[in-house]
Protein backbone atom coordinates (compact mmCIF):
# COMPACT_ATOMS: atom_id res chain seq x y z
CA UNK A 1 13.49 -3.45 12.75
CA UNK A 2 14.55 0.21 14.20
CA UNK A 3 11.88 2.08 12.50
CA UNK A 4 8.50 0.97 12.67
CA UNK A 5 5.17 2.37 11.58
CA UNK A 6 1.56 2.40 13.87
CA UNK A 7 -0.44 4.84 14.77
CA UNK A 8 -2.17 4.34 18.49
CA UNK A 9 -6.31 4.42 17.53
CA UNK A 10 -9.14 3.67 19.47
CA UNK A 11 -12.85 2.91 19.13
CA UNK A 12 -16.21 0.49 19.94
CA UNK A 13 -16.82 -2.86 18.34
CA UNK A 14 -20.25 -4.12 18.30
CA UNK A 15 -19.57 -5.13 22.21
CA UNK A 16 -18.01 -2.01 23.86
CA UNK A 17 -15.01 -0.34 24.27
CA UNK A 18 -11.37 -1.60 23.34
CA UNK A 19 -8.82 -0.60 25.38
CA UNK A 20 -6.03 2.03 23.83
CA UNK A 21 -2.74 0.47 22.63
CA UNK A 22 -0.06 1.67 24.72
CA UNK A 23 -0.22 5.58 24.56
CA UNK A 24 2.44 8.39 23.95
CA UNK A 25 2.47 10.40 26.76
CA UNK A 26 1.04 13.71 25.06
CA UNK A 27 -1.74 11.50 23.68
CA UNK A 28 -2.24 10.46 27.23
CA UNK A 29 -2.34 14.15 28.33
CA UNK A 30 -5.19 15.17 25.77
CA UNK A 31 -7.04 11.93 27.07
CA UNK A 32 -6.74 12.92 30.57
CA UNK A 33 -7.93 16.53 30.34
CA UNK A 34 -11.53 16.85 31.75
CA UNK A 35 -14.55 16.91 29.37
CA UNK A 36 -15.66 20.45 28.76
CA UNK A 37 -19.12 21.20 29.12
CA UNK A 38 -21.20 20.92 25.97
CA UNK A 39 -19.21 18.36 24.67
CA UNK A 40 -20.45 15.42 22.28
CA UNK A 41 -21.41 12.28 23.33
CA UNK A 42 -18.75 10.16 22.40
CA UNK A 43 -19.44 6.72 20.48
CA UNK A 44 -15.99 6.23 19.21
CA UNK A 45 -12.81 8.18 20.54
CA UNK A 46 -10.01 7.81 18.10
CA UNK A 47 -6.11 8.77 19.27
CA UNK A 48 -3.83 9.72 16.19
CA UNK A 49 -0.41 10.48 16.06
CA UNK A 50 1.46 13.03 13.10
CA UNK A 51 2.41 11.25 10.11
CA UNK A 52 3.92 12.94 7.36
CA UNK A 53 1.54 14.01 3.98
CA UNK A 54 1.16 11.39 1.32
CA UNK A 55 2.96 13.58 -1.05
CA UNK A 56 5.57 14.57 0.69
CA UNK A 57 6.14 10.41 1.38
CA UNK A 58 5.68 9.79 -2.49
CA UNK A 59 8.93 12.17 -3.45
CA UNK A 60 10.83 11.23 -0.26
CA UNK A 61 10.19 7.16 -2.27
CA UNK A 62 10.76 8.16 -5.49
CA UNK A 63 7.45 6.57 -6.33
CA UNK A 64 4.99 7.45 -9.28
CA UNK A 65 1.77 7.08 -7.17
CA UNK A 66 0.75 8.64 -3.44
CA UNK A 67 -0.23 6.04 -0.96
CA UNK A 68 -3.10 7.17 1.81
CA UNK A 69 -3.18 9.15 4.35
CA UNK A 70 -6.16 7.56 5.89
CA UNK A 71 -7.03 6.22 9.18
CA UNK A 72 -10.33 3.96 9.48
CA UNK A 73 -12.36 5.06 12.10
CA UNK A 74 -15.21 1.69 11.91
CA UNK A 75 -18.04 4.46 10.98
CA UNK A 76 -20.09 4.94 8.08
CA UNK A 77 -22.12 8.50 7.24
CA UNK A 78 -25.06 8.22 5.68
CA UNK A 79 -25.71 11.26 2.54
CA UNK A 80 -26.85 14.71 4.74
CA UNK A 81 -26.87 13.23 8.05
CA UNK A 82 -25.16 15.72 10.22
CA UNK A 83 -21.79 14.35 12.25
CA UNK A 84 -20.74 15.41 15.35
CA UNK A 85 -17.03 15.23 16.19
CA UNK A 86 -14.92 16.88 19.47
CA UNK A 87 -11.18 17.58 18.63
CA UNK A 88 -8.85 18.53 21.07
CA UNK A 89 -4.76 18.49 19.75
CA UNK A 90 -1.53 19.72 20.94
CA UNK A 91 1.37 21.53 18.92
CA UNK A 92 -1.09 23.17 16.62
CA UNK A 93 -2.01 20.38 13.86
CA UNK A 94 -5.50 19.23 13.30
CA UNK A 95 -6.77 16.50 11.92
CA UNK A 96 -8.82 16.31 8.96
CA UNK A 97 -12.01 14.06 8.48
CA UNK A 98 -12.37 12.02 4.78
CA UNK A 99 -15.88 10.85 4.04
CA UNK A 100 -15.77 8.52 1.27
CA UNK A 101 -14.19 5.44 -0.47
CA UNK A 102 -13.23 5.85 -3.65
CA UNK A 103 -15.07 4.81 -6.55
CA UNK A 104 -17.64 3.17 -4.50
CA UNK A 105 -20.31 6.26 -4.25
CA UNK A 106 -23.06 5.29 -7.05
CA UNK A 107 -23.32 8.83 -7.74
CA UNK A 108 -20.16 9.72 -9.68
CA UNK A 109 -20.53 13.41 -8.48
CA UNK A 110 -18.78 11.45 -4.94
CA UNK A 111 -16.18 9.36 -7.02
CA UNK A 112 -13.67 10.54 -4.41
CA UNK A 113 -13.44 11.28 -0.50
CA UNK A 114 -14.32 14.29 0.27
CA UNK A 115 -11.40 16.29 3.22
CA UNK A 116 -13.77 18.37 6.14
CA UNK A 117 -11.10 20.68 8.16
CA UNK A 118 -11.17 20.06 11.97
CA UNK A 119 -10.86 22.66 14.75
CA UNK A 120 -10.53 22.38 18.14
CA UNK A 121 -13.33 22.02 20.17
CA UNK A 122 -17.32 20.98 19.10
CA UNK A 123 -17.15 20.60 14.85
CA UNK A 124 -20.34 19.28 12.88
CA UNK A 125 -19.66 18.13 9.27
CA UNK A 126 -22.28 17.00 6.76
CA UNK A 127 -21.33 15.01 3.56
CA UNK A 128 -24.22 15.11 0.68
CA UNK A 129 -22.44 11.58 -0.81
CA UNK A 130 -22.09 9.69 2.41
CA UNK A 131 -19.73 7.14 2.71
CA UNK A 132 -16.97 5.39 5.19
CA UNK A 133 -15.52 7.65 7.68
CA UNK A 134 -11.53 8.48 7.83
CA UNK A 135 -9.16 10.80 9.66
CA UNK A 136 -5.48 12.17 9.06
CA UNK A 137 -3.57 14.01 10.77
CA UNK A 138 -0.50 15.59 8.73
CA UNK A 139 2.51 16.33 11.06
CA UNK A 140 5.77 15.17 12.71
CA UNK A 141 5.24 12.29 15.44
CA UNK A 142 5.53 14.88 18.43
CA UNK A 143 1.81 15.95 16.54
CA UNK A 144 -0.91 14.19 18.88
CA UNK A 145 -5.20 14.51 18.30
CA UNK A 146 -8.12 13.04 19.72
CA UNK A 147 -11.01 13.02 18.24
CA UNK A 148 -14.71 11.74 19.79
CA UNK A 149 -17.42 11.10 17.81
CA UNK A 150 -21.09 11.65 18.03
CA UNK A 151 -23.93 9.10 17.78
CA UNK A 152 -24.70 9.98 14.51
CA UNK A 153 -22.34 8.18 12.67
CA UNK A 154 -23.22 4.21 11.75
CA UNK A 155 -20.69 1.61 13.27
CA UNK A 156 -19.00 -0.74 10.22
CA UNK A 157 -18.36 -4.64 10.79
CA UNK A 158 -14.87 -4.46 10.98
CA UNK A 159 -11.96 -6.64 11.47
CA UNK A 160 -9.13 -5.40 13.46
CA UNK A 161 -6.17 -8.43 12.96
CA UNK A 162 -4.93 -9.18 16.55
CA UNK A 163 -1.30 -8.49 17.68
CA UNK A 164 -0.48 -12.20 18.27
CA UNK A 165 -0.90 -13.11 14.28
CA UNK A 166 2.45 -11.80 13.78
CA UNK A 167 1.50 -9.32 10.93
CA UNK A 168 4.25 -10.99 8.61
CA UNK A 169 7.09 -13.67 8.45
CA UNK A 170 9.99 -13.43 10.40
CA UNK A 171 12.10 -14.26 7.07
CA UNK A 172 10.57 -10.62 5.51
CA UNK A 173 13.05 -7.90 6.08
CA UNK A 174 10.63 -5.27 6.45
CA UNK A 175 8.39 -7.20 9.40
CA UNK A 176 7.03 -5.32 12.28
CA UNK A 177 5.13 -6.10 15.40
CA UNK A 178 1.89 -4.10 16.43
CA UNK A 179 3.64 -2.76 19.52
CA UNK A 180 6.55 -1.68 21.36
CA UNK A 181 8.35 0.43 18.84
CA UNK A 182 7.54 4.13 18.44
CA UNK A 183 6.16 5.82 15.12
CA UNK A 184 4.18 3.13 13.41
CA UNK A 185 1.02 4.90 11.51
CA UNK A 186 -1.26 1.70 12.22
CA UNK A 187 -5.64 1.80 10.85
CA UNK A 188 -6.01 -0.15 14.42
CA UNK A 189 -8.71 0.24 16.78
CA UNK A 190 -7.47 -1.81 19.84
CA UNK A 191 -4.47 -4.04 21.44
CA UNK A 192 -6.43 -7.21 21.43
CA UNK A 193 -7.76 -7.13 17.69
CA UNK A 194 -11.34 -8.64 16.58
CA UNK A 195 -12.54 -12.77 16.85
CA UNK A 196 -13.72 -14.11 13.80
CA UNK A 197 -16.86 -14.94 16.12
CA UNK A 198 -16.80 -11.16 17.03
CA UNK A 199 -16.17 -9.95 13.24
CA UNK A 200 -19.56 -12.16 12.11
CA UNK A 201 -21.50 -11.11 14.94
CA UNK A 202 -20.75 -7.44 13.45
CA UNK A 203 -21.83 -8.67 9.80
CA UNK A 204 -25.06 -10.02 10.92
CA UNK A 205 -25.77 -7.08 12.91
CA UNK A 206 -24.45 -3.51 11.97
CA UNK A 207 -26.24 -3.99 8.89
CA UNK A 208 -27.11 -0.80 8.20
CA UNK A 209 -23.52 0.09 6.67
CA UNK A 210 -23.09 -0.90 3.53
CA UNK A 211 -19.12 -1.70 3.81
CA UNK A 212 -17.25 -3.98 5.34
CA UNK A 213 -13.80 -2.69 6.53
CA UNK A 214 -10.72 -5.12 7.49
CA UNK A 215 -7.77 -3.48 8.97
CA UNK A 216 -4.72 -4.88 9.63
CA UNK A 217 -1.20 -2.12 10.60
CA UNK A 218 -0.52 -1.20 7.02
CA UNK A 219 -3.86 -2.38 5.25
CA UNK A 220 -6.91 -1.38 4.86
CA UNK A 221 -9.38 -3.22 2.48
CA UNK A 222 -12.94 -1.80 2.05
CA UNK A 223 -15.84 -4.33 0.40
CA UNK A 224 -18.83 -3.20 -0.50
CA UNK A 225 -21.85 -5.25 1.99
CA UNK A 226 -23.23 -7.14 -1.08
CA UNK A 227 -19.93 -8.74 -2.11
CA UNK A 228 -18.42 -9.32 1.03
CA UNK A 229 -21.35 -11.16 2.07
CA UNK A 230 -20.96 -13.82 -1.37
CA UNK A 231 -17.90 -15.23 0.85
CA UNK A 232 -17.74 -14.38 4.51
CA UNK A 233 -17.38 -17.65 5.95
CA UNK A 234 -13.36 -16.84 5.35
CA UNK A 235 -10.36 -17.10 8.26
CA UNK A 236 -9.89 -13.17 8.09
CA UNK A 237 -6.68 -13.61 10.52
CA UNK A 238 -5.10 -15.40 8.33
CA UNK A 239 -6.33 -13.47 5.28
CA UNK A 240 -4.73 -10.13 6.23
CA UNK A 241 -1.49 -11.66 7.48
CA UNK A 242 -0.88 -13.13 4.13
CA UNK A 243 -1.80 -9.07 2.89
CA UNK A 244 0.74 -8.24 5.13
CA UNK A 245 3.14 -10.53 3.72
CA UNK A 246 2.65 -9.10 0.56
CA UNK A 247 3.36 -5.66 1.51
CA UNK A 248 6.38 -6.87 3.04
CA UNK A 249 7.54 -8.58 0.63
CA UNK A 250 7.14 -5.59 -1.58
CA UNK A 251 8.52 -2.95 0.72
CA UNK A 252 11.61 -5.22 0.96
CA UNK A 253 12.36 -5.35 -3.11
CA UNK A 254 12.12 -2.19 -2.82
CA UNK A 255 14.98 -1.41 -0.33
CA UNK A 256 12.65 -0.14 2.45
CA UNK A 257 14.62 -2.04 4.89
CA UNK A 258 15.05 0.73 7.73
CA UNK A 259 18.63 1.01 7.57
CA UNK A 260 17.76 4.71 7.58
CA UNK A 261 14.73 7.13 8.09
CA UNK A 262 15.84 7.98 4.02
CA UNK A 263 14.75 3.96 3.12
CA UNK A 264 12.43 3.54 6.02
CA UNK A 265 8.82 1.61 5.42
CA UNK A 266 6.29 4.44 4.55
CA UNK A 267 4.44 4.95 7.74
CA UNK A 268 1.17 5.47 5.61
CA UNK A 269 -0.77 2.48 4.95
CA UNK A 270 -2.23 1.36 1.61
CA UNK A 271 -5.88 1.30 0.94
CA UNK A 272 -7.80 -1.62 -1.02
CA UNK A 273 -10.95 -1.13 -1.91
CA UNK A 274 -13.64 -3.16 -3.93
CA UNK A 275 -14.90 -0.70 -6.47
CA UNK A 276 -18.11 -0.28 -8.29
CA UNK A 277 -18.31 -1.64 -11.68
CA UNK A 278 -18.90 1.57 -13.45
CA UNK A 279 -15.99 3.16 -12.54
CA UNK A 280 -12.08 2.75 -14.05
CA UNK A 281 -10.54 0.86 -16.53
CA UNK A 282 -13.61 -2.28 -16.57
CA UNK A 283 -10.65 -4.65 -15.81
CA UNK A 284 -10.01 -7.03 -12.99
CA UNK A 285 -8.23 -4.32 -10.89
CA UNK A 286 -6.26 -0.93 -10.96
CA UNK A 287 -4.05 1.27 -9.14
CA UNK A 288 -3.67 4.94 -8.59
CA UNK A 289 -3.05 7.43 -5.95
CA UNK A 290 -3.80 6.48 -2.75
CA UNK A 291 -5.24 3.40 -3.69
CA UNK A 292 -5.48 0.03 -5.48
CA UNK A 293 -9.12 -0.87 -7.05
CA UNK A 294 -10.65 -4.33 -7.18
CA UNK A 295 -13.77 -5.47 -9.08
CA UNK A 296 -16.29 -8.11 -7.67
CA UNK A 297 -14.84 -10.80 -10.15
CA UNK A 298 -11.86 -10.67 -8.26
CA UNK A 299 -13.27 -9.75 -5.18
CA UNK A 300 -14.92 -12.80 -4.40
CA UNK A 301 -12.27 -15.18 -6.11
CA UNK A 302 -9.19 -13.71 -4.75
CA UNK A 303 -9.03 -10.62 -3.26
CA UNK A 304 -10.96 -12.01 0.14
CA UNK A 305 -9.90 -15.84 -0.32
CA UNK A 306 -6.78 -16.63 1.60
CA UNK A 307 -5.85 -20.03 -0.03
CA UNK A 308 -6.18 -17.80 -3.33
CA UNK A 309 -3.93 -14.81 -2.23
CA UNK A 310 -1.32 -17.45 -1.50
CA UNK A 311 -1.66 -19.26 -4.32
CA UNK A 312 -2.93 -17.24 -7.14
CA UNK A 313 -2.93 -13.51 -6.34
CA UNK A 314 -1.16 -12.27 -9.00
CA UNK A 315 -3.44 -9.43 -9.38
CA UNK A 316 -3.36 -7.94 -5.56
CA UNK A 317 0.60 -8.41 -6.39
CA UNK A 318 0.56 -6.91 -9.06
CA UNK A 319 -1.60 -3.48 -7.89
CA UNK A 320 0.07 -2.88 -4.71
CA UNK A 321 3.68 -3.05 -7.01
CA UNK A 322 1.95 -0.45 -9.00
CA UNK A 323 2.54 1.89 -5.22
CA UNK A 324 6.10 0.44 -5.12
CA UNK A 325 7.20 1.77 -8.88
CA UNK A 326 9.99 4.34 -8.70
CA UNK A 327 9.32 7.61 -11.31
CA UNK A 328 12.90 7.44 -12.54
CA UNK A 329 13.07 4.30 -14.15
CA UNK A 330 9.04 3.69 -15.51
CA UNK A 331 9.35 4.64 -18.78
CA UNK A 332 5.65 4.26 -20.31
CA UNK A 333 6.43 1.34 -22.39
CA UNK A 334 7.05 -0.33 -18.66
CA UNK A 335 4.59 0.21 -16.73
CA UNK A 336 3.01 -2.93 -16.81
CA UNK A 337 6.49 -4.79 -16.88
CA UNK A 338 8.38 -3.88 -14.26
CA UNK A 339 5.31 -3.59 -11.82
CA UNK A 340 6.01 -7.57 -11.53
CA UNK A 341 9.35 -7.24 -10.55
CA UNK A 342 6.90 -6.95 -7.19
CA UNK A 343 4.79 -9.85 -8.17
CA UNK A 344 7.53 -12.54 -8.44
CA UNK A 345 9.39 -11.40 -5.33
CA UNK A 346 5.90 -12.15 -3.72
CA UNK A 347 5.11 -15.71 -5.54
CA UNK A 348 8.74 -16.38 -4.78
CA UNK A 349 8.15 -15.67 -1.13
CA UNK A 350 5.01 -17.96 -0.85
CA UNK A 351 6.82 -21.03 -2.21
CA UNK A 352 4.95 -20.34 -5.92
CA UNK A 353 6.05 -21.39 -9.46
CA UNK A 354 7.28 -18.07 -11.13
CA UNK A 355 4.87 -16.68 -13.81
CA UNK A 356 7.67 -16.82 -16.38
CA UNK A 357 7.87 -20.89 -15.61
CA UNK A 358 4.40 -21.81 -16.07
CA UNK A 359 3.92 -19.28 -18.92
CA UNK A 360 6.87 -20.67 -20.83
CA UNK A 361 8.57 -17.06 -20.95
CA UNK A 362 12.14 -18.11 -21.01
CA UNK A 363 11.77 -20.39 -23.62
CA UNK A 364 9.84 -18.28 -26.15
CA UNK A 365 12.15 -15.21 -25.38
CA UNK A 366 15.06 -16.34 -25.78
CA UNK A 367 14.16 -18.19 -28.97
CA UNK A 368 14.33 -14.29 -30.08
CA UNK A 369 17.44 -13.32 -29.11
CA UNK A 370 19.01 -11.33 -30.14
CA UNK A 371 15.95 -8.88 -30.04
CA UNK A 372 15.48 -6.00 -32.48
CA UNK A 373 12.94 -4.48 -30.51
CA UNK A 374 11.86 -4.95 -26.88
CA UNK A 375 8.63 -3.27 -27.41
CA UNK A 376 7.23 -6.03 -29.61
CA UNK A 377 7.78 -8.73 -26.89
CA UNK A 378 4.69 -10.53 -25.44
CA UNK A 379 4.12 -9.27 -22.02
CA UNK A 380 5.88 -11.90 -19.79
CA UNK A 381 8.84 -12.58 -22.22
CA UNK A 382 9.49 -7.97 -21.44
CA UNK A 383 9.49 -9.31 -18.07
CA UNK A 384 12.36 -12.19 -18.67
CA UNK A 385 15.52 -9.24 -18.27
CA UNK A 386 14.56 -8.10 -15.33
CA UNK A 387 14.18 -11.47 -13.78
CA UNK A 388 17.52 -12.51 -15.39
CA UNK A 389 19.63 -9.58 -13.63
CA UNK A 390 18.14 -10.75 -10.17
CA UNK A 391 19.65 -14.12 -11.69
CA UNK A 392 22.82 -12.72 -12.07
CA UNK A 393 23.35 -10.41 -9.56
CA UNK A 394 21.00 -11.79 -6.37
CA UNK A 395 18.35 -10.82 -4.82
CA UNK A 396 19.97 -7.65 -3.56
CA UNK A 397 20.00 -5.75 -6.95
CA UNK A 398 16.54 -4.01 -6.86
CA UNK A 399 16.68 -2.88 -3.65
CA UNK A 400 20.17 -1.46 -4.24
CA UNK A 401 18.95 -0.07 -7.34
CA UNK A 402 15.48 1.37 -5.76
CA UNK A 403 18.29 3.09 -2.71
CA UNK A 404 19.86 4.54 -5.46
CA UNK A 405 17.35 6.27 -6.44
CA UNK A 406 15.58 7.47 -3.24
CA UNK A 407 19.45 8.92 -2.57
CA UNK A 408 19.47 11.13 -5.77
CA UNK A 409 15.87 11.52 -6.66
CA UNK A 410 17.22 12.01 -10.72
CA UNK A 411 14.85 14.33 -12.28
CA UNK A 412 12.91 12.24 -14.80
CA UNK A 413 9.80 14.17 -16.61
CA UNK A 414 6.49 12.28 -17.37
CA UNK A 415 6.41 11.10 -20.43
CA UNK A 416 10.47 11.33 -21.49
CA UNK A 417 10.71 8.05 -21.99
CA UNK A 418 14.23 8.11 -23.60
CA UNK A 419 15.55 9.68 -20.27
CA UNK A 420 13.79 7.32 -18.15
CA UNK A 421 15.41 4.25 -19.96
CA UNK A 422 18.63 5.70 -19.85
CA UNK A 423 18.46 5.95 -15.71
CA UNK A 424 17.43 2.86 -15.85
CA UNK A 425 20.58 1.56 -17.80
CA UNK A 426 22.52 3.75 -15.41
CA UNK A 427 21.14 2.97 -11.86
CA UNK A 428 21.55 -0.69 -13.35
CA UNK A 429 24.93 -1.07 -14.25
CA UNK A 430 25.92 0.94 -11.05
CA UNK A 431 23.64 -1.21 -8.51
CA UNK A 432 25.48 -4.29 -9.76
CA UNK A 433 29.06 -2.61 -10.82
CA UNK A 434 29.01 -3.57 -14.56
CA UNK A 435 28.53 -2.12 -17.47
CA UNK A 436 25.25 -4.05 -18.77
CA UNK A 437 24.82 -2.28 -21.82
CA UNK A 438 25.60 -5.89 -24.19
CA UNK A 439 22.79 -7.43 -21.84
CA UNK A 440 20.32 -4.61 -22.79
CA UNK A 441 21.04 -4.24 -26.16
CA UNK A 442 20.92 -8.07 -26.63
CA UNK A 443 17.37 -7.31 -25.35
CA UNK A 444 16.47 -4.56 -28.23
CA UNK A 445 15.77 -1.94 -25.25
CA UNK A 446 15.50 1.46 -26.50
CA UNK A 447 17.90 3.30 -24.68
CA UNK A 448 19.42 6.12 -26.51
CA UNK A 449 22.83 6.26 -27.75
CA UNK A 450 23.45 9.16 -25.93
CA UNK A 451 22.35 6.70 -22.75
CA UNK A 452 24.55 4.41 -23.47
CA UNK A 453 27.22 6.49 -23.88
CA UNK A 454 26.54 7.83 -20.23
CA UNK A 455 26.85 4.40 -19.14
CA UNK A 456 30.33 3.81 -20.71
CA UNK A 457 31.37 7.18 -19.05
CA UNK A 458 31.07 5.42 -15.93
CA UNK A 459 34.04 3.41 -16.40
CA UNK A 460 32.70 -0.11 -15.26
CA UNK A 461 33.63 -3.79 -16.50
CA UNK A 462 31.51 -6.14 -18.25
CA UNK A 463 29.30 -8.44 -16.52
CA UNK A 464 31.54 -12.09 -15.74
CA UNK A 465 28.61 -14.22 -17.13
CA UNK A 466 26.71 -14.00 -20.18
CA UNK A 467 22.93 -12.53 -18.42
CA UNK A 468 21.04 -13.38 -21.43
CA UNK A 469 22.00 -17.19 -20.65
CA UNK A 470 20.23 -17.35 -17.51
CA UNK A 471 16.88 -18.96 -17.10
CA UNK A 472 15.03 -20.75 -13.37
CA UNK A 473 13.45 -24.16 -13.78
């Protein structure tokens, strides 16, 4: 793939030093330049490269939530304890430091990180809510920091997945390798990646965290010490490169297939984190900005059990699609619908029954046709239409549709449904070149007439088949 996504980093595991990745030569510069005098002791060094704001990535996607801007740095900070940290940077941008994981701080006054500004030279932060350490560093890719830390900050077990898993399947679209290609925005902390023996060794001795970070190019899953421990003895390699799978998987539905810096992979990386249970919705899991949510429950019976994620992970599917959903055609009567559009393309990819199958979805919708009103369909029989057009059309209709999109970046307001359900009528009919208006009103979707009527303006012919026939075994 021509456009790919790491960001160099460096640090200490439990046994030493890890050796850079291979280093742009500006980041090499800042490395080589003498120590000044008065200068921290460094335990950690971390190299970043610019990578552009999370915002800024969430309108260039067309997406309804921000991913992170984060960048693990294996060290936690305990509440008050005073941080040293040595910045030196190069075309003016600074990095910022993020203490905190969200909704993990037991005092809800530190529900969310909280952003110290950098400057060059000597900086000390202190953080009253403590929590895992972060940086970012908002720029173009010529944008190159380095940033040493003091002693005062406590190392995390973490696992760092090692280049030679792969990080994906060759069959993904979207799959990258760790190194050789320029511009990937990569939470890893050296070439050769972390042992399971080594990764264990950290658990039963940096105990004085209380996370557990695994880190992987475009993952990074924080567990809370008590509930990772409930199921360590896992194969974390092969854990995160099913993750990674999934993001691929996702990325590619969505049209992310680097055929242009416009549809390019986000060079951010998403952020999983297992969450206290006071905070959010008290369900298995949630998403928001910058980051997907996951109770114990699901914690220690999916989230962190490979066999599971293959198998059964409906609901880390399902979150990360959650990032993946494009503004201009989530209505608010689909937001729980077409997030799954994600979910199947990933049970699909691992060789899974689909959801509508085993559910009996096909059967009990279409027993309803033709339907007076899509809104009072059970959950997976909403998701039967959307299923059926990939049916129809192949598997290259949501990513032509989600291209479409990023292209024009339609103006859709929160909460005007009626517009958003006429774009998606529109982008629709004009990612597969018919007129689907019969499919959707066979399917009781509210579109408004004037929609429709926008639709018909645009001249196309009928679908060849009839959609609402379609159904996988």
């Amino acid at each position: 793939m021509p456009i790919s996504r790491r960001t160099l980093i460096t640090g200490l595991t439990a046994a030493g030093t890890i050796p850079l990745l291979g280093r742009p030569a500006s980041a090499t510069a800042l490395l080589s330049q003498p120590v000044p005098a008065g200068s921290v002791p460094a335990r950690r060094t971390v190299v970043l490269r610019g990578r552009p704001a999370a915002e800024a990535e969430r309108l260039r996607m067309q997406t309804v939530y921000r991913t992170t801007e984060f960048v693990p740095t294996g060290l936690y900070l305990p509440p008050g304890r005073a941080l040293t940290l040595e910045v030196r940077a190069n075309d003016g941008a600074l990095p910022v430091a993020h203490v905190g994981a969200a909704d993990t701080n037991p005092d809800q006054t530190y529900r969310y990180p909280r952003a110290h500004a950098l400057t060059e030279g000597v900086n000390t932060i202190t953080d009253p809510g403590g929590g895992p350490v972060y940086l970012s560093l908002a720029g173009d890719r010529r944008a190159h920091a380095v940033v040493r830390f003091g002693p005062e900050g406590v190392p995390t077990p973490t696992f760092v997945l090692a280049p030679s898993s792969g990080c994906g399947d060759p069959a993904v679209a979207t799959r990258r390798a760790w190194q050789g290609r320029a511009g990937f925005a990569a939470p890893v902390f050296g070439a050769r990646g972390t042992t399971e023996a080594e990764f264990q060794a950290q658990v039963d001795t940096l105990t004085e965290s209380p996370f557990v970070e695994l880190v992987s190019p475009q993952l990074i899953v924080t567990v809370r010490r008590e509930t990772f421990l409930q199921v360590r003895d896992q194969d974390h390699t092969e854990l995160m490169t099913l993750l990674e799978q999934v993001e691929d998987v996702e990325a590619a539905i969505s049209g992310l297939d680097g055929s242009s810096p416009l549809h390019a992979p986000t060079p951010l990386g998403r952020h999983l984190i297992n969450v206290r249970p006071e905070y959010g919705p008290r369900s298995t899991a949630y998403a928001t900005h910058a980051y997907t949510a996951y109770y114990d429950p699901y914690t220690t019976t999916r989230l962190l059990l490979p066999d599971k994620v293959r198998t059964t992970g409906w609901g880390v599917y399902h979150e990360l699609g959650h990032q993946h959903q494009q503004m201009a055609w989530r209505p608010s009567e689909l937001t729980e619908v077409t997030v799954n559009i994600y979910s199947l393309a990933v049970q699909r990819h691992f060789g899974m029954p689909s959801n509508l199958v085993t559910n009996n979805a096909y059967e009990t919708a279409l027993a309803k046709l033709p339907v007076t009103d899509y809104t009072g369909l059970a959950a997976f029989e909403k998701l039967v239409p959307f299923r059926q057009l990939e049916l129809g059309f192949g598997d290259g209709f949501y990513p032509r549709v989600h291209r479409l999109v990023r292209q024009e970046t339609p103006a859709s307001a929160s909460g005007d449904s009626p517009r958003r359900f006429t774009l998606m009528a529109l982008y629709f009919s004009r990612a597969c070149g018919r007129d689907v208006t019969g499919f959707l009103r066979s399917w009781g979707f509210p579109v408004p007439e004037s929609g429709y009527a926008e639709v018909a303006a645009l001249g196309l012919p009928a679908p060849d088949t009839d959609l609402t026939a379609l159904v996988e075994r």
